[in-house]
Protein backbone atom coordinates (compact mmCIF):
# COMPACT_ATOMS: atom_id res chain seq x y z
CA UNK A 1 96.01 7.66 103.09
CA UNK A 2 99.37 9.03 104.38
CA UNK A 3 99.08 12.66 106.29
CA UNK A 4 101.04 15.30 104.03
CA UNK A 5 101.96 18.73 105.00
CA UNK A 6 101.97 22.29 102.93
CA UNK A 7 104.44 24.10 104.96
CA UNK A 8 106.14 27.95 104.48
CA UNK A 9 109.61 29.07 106.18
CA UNK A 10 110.30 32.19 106.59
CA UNK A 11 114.17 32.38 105.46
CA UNK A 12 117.07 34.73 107.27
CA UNK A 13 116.42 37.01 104.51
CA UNK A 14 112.70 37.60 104.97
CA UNK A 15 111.48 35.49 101.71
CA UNK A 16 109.68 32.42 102.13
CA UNK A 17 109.59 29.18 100.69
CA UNK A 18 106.50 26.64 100.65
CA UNK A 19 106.95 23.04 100.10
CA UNK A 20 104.94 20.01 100.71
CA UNK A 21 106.25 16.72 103.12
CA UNK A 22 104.56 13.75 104.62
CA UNK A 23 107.20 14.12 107.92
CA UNK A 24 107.24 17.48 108.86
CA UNK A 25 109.64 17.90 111.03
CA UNK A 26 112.03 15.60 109.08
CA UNK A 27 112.10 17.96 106.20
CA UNK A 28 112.23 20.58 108.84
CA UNK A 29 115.48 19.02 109.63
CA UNK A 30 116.78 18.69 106.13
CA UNK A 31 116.43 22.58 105.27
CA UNK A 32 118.11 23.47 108.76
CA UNK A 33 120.92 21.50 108.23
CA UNK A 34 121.51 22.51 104.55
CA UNK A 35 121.57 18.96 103.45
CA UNK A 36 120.96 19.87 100.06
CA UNK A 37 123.19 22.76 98.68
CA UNK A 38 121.26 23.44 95.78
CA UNK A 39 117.89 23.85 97.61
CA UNK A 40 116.94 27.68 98.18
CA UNK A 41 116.90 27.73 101.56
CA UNK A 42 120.57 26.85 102.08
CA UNK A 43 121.78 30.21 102.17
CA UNK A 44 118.90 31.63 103.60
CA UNK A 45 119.41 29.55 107.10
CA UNK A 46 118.40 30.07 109.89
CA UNK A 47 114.43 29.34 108.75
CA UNK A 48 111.46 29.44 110.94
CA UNK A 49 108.20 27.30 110.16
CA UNK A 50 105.68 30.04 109.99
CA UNK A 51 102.94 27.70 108.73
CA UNK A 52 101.38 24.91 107.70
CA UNK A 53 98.56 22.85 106.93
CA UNK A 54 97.80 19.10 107.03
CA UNK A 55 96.24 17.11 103.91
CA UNK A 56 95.21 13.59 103.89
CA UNK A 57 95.10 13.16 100.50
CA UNK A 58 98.36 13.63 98.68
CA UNK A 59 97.42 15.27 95.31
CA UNK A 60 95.41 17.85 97.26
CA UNK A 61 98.26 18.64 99.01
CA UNK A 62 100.75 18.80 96.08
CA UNK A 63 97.83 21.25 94.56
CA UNK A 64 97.66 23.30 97.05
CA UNK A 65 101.30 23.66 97.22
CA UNK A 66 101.63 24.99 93.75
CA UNK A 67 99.00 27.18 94.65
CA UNK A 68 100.47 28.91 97.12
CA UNK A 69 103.40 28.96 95.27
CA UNK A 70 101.84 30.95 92.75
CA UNK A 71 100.36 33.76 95.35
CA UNK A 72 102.13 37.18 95.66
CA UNK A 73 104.07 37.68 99.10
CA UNK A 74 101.10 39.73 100.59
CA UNK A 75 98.69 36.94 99.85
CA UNK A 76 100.91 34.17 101.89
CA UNK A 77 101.25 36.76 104.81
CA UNK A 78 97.27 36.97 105.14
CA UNK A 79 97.63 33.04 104.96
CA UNK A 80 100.39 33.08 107.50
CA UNK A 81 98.56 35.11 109.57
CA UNK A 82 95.16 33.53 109.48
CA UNK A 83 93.67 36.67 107.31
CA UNK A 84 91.71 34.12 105.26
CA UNK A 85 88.94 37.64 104.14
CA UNK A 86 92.51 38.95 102.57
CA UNK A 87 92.77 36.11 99.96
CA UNK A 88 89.91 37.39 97.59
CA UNK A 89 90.84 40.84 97.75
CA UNK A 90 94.20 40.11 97.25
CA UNK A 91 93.51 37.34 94.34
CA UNK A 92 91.80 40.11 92.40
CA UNK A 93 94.60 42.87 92.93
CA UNK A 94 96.63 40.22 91.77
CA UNK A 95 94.93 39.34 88.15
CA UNK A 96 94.61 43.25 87.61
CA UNK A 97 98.48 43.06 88.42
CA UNK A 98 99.21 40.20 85.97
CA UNK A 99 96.81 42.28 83.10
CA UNK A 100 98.64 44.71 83.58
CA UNK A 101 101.65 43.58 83.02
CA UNK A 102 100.68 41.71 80.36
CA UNK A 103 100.03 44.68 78.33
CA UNK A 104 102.69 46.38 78.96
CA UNK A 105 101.10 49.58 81.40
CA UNK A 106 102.25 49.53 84.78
């Protein structure tokens, strides 16, 4: 199977975007340059890869990629920064959020 990487910049701006690649350093490349206008890192140039992880299976990695996608800001900083006993607490703080908000209390 080809190697595939999960990856998260950190943008100019502070927000970070997570994408999946099987060359990473190509796509690297790509959002530095600002190849593609429409891509949300264009304005937010310079970026910095602040993490990633490699995959050997491709659907794994595309799962895991909307994954992290999914998590709240605080939950990809404990990622970013290795906090992996974070992720439960902050998976639960982040349903309660969601009911919440469902419901319309805040």
């Amino acid at each position: 199977m080809k190697t595939m990487y999960v990856y998260i910049l950190k943008c100019s701006d502070g927000s970070y975007y997570t994408g999946v690649t099987n060359d990473l350093e190509k796509r690297f490349l790509i959002h530095e340059e600002g190849i593609n206008r429409n891509c949300y890192t264009f304005l937010r140039r310079p970026l910095k890869i602040v993490y990633y992880k490699i995959f050997n299976n491709p659907i794994d990695a595309i799962a895991f990629e909307k994954q992290v996608k999914g998590w709240s800001r605080r939950k990809k900083e404990a990622l970013i920064n290795e906090q992996y006993e974070l992720l439960p607490q902050l998976s639960l703080n982040s349903k309660k959020a969601s009911t919440h908000s469902s419901t319309g209390s805040e």
